[in-house]
PDB file of N, CA and C in Angstrom:
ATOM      1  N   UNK A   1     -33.511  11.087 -35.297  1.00  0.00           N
ATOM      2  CA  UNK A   1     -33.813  10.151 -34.236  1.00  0.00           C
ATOM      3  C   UNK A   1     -34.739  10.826 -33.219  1.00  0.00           C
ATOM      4  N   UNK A   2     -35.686  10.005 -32.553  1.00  0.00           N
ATOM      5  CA  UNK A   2     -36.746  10.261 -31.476  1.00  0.00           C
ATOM      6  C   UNK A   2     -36.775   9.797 -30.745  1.00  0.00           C
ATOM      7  N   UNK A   3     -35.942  10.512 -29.612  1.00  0.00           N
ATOM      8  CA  UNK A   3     -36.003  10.114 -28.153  1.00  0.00           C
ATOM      9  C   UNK A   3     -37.829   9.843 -27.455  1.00  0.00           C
ATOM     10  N   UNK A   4     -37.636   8.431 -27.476  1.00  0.00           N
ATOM     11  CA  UNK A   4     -39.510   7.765 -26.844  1.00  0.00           C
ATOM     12  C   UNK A   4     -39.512   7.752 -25.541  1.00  0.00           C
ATOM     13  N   UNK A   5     -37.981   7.391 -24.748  1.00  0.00           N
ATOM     14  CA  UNK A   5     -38.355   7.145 -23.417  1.00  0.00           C
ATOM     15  C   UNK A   5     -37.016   7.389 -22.918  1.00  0.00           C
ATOM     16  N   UNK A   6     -37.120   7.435 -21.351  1.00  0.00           N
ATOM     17  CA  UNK A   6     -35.564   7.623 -20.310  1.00  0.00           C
ATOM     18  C   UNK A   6     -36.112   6.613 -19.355  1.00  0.00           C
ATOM     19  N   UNK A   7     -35.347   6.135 -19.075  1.00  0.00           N
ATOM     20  CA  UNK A   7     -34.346   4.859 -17.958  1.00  0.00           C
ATOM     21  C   UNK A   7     -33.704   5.387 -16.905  1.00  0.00           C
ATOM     22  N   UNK A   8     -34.132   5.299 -15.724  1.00  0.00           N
ATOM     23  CA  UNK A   8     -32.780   5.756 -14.470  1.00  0.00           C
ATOM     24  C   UNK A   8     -32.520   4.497 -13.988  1.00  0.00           C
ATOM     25  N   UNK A   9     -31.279   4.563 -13.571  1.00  0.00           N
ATOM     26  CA  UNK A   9     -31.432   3.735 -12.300  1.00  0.00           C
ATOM     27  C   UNK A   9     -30.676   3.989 -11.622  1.00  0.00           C
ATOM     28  N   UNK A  10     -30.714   3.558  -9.679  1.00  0.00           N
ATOM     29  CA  UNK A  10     -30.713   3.934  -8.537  1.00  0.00           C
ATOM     30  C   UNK A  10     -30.707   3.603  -7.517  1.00  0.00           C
ATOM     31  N   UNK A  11     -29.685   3.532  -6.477  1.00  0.00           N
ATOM     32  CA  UNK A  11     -30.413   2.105  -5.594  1.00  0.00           C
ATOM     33  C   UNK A  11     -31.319   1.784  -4.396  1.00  0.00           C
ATOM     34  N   UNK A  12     -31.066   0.803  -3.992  1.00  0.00           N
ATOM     35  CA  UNK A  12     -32.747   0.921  -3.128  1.00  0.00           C
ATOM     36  C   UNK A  12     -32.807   2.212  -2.330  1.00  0.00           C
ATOM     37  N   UNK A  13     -31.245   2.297  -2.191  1.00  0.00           N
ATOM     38  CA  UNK A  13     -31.417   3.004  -0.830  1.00  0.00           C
ATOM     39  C   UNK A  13     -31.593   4.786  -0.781  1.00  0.00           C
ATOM     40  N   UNK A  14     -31.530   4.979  -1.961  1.00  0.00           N
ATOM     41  CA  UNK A  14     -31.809   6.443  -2.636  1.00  0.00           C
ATOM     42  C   UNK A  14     -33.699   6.753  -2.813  1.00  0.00           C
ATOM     43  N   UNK A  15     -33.978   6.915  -1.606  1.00  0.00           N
ATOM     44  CA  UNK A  15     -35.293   7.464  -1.267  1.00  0.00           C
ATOM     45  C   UNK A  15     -35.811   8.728  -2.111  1.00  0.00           C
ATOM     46  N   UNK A  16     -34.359   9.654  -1.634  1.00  0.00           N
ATOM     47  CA  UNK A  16     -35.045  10.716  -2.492  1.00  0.00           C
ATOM     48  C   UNK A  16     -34.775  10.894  -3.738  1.00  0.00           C
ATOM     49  N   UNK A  17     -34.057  10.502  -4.007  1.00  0.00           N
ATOM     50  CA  UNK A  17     -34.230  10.417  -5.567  1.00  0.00           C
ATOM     51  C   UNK A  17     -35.048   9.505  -6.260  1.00  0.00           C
ATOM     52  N   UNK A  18     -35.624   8.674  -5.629  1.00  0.00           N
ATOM     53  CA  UNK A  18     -37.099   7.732  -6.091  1.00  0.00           C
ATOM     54  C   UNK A  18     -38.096   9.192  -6.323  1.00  0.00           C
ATOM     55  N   UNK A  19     -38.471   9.584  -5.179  1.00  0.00           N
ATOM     56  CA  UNK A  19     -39.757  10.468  -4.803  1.00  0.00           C
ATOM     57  C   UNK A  19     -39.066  11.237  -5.824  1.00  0.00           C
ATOM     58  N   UNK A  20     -37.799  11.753  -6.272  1.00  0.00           N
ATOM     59  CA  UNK A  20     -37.814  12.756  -7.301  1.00  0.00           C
ATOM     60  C   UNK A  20     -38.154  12.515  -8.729  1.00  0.00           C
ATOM     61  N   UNK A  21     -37.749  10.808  -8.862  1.00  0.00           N
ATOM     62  CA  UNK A  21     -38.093  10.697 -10.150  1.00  0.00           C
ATOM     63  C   UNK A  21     -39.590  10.389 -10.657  1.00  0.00           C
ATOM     64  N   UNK A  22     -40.234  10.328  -9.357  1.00  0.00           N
ATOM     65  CA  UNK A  22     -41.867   9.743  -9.463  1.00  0.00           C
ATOM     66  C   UNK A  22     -42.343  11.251  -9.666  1.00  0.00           C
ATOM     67  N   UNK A  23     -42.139  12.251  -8.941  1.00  0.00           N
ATOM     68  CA  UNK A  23     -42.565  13.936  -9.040  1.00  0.00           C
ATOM     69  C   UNK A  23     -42.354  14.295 -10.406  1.00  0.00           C
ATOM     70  N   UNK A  24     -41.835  13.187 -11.205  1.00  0.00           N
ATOM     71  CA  UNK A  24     -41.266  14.041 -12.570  1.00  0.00           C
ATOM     72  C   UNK A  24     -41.857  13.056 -13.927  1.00  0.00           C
ATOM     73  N   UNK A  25     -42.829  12.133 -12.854  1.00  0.00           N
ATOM     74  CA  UNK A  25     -43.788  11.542 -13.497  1.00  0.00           C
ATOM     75  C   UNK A  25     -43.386   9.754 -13.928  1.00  0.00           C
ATOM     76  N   UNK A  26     -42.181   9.547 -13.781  1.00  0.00           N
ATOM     77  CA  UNK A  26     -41.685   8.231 -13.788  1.00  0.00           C
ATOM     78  C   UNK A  26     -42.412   7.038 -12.860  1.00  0.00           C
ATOM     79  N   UNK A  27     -42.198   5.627 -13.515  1.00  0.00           N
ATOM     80  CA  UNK A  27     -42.959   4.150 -12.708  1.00  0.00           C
ATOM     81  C   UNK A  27     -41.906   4.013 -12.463  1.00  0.00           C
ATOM     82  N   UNK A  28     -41.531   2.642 -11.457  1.00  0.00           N
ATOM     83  CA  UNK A  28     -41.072   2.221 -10.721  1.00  0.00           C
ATOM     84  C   UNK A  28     -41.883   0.696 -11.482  1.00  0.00           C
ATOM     85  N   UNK A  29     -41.011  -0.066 -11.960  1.00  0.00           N
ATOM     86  CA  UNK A  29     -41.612  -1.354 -12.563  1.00  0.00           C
ATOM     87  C   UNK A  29     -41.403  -2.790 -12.209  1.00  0.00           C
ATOM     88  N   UNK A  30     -39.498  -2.593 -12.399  1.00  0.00           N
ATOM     89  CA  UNK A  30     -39.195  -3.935 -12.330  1.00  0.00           C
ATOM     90  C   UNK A  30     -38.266  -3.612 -11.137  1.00  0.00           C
ATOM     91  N   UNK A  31     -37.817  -4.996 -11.074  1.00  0.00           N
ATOM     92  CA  UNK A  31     -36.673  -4.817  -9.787  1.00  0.00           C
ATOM     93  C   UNK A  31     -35.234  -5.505 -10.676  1.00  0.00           C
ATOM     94  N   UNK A  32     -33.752  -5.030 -10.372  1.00  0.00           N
ATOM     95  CA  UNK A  32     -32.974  -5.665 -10.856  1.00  0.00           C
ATOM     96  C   UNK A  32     -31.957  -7.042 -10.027  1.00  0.00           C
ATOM     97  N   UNK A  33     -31.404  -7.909 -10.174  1.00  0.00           N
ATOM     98  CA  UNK A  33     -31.051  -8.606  -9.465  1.00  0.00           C
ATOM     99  C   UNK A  33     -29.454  -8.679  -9.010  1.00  0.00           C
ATOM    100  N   UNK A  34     -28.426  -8.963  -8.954  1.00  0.00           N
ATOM    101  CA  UNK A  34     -27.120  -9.590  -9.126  1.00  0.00           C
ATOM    102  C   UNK A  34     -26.615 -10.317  -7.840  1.00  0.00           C
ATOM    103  N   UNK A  35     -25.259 -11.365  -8.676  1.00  0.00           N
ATOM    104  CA  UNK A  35     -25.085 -12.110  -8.107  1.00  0.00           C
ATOM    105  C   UNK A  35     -23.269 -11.585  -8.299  1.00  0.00           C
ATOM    106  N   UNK A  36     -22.695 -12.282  -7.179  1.00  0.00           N
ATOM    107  CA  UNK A  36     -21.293 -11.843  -7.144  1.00  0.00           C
ATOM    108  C   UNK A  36     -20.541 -13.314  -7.755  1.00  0.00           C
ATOM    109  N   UNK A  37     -20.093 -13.480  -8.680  1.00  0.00           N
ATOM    110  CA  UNK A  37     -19.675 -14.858  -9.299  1.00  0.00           C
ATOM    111  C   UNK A  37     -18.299 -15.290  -8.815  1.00  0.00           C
ATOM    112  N   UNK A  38     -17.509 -14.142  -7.731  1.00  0.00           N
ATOM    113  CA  UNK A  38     -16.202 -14.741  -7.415  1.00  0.00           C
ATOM    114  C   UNK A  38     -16.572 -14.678  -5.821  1.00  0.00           C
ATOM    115  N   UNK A  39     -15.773 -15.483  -5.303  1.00  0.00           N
ATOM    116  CA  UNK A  39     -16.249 -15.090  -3.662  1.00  0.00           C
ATOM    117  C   UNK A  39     -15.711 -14.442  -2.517  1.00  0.00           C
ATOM    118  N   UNK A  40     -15.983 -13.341  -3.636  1.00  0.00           N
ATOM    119  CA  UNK A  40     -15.193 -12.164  -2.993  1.00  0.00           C
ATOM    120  C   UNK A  40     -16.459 -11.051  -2.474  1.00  0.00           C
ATOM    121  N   UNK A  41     -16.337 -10.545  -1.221  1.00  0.00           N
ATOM    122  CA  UNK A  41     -17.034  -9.426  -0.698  1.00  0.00           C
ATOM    123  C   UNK A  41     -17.073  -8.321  -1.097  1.00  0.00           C
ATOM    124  N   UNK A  42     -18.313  -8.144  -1.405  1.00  0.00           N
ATOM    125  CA  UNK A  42     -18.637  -6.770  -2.245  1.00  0.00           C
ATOM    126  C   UNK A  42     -19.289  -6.312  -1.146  1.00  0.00           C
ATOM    127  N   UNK A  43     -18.578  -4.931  -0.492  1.00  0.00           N
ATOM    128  CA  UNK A  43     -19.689  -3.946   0.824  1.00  0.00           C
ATOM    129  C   UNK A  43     -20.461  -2.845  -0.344  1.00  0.00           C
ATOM    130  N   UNK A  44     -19.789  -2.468  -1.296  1.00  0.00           N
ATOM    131  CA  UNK A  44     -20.584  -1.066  -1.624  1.00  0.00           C
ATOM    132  C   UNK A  44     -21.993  -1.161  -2.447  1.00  0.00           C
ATOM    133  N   UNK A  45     -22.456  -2.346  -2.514  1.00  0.00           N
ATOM    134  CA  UNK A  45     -24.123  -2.377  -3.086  1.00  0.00           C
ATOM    135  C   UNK A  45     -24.736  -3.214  -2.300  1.00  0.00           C
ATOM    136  N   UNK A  46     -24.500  -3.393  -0.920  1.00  0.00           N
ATOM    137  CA  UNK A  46     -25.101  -4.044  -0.146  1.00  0.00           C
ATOM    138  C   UNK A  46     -26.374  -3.043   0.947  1.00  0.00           C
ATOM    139  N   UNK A  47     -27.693  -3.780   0.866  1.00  0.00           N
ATOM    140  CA  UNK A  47     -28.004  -2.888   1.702  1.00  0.00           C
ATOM    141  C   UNK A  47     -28.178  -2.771   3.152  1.00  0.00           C
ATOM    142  N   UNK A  48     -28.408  -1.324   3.444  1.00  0.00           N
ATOM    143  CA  UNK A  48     -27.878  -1.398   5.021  1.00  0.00           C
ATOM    144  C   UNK A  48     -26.515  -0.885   5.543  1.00  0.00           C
ATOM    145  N   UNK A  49     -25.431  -0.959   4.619  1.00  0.00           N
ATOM    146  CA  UNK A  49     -24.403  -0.239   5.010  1.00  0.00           C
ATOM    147  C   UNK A  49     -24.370   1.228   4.350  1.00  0.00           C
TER     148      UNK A  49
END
């Protein structure tokens, strides 16, 4: 088997680890989305806190 490519992911709010993964030659392409389907409060992937 032949490893072609690597995938991170990270969240917005991880600056430096963006700038680390761009220094190491990585794009920045898509954006991902989610939605919370019960209506329940989710704080820990919100941004800003």
């Amino acid at each position: 088997m032949t490893v072609r490519m690597a995938k991170v992911c990270c969240n917005q709010l991880r600056i430096r680890a963006h700038n680390f993964y761009e220094k190491q030659g990585m794009s920045k392409f898509h954006y991902k989305f989610t939605m919370n389907l019960h209506n329940e409060e989710i704080k820990e992937n919100r941004l800003g806190i």
